[in-house]
Protein backbone atom coordinates (compact mmCIF):
# COMPACT_ATOMS: atom_id res chain seq x y z
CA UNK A 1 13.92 21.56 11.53
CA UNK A 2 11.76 18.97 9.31
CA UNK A 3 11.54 20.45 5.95
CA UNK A 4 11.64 17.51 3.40
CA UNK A 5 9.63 14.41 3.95
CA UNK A 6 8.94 11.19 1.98
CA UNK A 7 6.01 9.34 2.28
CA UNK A 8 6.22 5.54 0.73
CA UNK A 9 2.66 4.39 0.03
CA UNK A 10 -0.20 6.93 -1.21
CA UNK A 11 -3.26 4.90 0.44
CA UNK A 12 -5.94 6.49 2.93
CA UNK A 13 -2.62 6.86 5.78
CA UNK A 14 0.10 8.28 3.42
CA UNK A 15 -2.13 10.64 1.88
CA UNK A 16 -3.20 12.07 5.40
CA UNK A 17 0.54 12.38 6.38
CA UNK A 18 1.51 13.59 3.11
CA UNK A 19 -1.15 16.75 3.53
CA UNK A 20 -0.23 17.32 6.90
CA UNK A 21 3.29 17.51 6.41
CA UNK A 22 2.66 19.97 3.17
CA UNK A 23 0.32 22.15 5.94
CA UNK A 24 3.05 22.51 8.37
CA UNK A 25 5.17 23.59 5.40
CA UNK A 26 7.21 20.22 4.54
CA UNK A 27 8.12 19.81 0.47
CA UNK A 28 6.50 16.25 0.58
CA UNK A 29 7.47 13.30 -1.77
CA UNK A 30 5.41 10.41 -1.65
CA UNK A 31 5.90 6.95 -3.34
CA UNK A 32 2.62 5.37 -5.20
CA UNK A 33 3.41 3.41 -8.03
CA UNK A 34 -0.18 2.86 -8.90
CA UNK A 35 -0.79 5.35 -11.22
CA UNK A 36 -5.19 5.37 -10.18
CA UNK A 37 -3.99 5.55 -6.40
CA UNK A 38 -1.24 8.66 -7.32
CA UNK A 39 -4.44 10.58 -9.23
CA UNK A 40 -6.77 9.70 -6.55
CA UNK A 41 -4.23 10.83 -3.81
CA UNK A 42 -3.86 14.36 -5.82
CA UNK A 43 -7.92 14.75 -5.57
CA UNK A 44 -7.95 14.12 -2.23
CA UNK A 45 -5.28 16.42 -1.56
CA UNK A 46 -6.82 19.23 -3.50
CA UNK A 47 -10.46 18.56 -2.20
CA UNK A 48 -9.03 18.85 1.55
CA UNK A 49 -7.36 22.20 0.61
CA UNK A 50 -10.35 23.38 -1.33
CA UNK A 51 -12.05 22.37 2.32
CA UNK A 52 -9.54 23.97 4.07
CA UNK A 53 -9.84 27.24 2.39
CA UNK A 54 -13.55 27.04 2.10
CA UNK A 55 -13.70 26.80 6.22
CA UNK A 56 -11.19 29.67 6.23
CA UNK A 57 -8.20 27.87 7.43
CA UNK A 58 -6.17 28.31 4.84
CA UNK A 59 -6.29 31.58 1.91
CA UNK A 60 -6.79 30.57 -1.43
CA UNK A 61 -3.04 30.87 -2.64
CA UNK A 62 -1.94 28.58 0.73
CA UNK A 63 -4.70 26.68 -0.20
CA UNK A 64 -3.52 26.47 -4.04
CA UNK A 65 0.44 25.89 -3.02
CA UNK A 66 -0.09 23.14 -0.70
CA UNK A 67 -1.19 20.59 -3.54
CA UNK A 68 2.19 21.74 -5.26
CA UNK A 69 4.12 21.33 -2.11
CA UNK A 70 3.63 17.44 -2.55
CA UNK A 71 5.71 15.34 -5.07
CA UNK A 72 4.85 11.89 -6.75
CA UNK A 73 7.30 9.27 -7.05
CA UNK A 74 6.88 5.82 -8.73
CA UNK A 75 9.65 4.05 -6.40
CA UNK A 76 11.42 4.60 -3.54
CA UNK A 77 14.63 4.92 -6.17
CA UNK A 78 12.94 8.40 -7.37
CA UNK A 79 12.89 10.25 -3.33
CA UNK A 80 15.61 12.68 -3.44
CA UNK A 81 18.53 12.95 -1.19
CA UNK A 82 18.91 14.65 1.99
CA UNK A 83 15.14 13.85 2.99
CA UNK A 84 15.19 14.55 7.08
CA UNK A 85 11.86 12.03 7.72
CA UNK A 86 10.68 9.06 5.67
CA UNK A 87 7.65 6.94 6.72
CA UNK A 88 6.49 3.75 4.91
CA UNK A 89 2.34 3.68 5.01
CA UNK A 90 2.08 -0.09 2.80
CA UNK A 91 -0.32 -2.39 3.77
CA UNK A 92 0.13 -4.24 6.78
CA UNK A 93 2.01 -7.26 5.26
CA UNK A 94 5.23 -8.08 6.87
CA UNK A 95 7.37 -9.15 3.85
CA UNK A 96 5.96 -6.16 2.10
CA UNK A 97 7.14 -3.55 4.93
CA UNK A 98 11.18 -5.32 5.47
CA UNK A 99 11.45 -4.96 1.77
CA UNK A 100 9.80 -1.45 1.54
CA UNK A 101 12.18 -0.67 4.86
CA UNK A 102 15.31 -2.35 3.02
CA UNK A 103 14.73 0.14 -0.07
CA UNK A 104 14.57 3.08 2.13
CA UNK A 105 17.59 2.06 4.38
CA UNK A 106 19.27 1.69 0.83
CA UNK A 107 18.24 5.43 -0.36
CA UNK A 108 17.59 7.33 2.57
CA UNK A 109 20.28 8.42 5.20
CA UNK A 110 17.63 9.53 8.13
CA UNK A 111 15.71 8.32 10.57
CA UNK A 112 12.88 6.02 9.22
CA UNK A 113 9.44 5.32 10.08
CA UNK A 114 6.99 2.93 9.95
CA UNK A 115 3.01 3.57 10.25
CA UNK A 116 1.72 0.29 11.89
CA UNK A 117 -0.80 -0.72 14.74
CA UNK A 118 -0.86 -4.51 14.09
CA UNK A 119 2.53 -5.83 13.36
CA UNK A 120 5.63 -5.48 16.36
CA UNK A 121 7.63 -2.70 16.14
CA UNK A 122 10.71 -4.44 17.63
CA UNK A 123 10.13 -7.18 15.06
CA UNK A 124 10.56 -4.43 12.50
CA UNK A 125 13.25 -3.24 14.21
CA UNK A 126 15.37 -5.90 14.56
CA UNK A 127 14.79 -6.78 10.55
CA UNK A 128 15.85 -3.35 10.10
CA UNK A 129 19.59 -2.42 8.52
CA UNK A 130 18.46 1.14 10.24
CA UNK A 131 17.35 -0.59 13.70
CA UNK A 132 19.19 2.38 15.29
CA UNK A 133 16.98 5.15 14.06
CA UNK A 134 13.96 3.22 13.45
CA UNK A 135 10.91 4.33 14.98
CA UNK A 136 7.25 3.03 14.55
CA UNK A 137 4.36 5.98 14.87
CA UNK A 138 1.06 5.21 14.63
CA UNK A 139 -0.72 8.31 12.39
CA UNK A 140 -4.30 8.15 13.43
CA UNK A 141 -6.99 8.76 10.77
CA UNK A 142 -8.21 10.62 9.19
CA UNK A 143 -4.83 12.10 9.50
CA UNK A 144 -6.10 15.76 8.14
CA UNK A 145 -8.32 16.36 11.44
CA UNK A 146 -7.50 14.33 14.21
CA UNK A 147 -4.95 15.83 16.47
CA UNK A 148 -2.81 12.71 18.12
CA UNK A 149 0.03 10.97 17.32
CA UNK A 150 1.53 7.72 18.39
CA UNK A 151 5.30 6.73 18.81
CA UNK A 152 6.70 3.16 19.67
CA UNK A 153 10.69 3.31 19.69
CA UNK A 154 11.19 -0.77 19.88
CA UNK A 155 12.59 -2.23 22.97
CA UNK A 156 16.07 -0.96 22.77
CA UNK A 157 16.18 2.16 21.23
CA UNK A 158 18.40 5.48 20.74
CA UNK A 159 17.09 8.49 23.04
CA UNK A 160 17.72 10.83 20.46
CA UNK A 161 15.21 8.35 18.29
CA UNK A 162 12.42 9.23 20.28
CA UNK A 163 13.36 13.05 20.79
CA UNK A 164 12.95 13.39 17.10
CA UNK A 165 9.83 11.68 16.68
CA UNK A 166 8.85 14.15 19.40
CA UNK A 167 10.25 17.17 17.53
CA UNK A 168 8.63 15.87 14.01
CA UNK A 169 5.19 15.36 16.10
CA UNK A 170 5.56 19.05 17.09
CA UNK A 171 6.36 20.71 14.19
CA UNK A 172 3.58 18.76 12.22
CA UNK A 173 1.28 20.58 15.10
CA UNK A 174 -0.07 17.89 16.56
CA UNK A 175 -0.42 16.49 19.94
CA UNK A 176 2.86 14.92 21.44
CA UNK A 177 1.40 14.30 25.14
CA UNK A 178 3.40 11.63 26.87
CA UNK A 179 0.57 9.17 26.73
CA UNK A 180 1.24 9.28 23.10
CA UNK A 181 4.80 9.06 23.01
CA UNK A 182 6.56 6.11 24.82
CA UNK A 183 9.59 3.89 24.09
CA UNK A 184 7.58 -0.26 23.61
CA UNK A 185 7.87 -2.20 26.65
CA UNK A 186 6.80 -4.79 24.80
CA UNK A 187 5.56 -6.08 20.85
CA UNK A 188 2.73 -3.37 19.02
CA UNK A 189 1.11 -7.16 18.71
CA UNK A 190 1.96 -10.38 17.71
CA UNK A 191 2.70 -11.40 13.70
């Protein structure tokens, strides 16, 4: 079962995946070395709990732990050992994700993740030291309300790769239909 997620990149997308992983009960740890970005991440965390209790989803002490469920790191050097997901949410740079991917292939021993919708997954993939447990998902936002998920396994991939992705979708409560979940037939788009 997921328990311990990191999330590399505390923007608009990791913040949304950071709070729903919290919700479904995950001890989060997400990478934002900008130190405005990290406080403004925290708000919005807190504000969407605040929201949460306020529309009687949560109780106020749920509502009060889930902030404290989620972890800031200034590198991808700081996320702890043993992590079973991470997910890299940086801008949608190319150089920027391999070398984000190549510090998380050098700290973390699971499966890794990539959020994108405009650069090719198997282009990641093949750039990848992890290519065999790589996996690009596609977190639609806002990533605190809206219920579906996306998975692109690359062109040649592991089955048990996209069985995960299907197990993290599920345990994160959110919609694994197959029209969602798929193995690329072909590049997420051209870079």
């Amino acid at each position: 079962m997921t328990t311990r997620i990191a999330v590399v990149g505390g923007g608009t997308m990791g913040v949304g995946i950071a709070y729903v992983s919290a919700l479904a009960g995950g001890t989060v740890h997400v990478v934002e070395p900008d130190n405005r970005r990290a406080e403004a991440m925290q708000r919005r965390c807190r504000r969407q709990s605040l929201r949460a209790v306020q529309r009687g989803k949560l109780d106020e002490p749920a509502g009060a732990e889930l902030s404290s469920k989620i972890t800031r790191h200034k590198s991808v050097n700081e996320i702890p050992s043993g992590c079973d997901v991470v997910i890299e949410t940086v801008p949608e740079r190319l150089a920027l994700k391999l070398e984000v991917l190549a510090q998380i292939a050098d700290r973390a021993t699971c499966r890794d993740r990539s959020n994108t919708s405009a650069l090719s997954i198997d282009r990641l993939r093949k750039r990848s030291r992890t290519r065999h447990v790589f996996l690009g998902m596609h977190f639609f936002q806002p990533g605190m309300v809206v219920p579906a998920r996306g998975a692109r396994a690359g062109r040649a991939y592991f089955a048990g790769v996209l069985e995960s992705a299907r197990r993290f979708v599920t345990w994160l409560g959110k919609d694994r239909s197959p029209s969602a979940m798929y193995p690329a037939s072909r590049p997420a788009a051209s870079t």
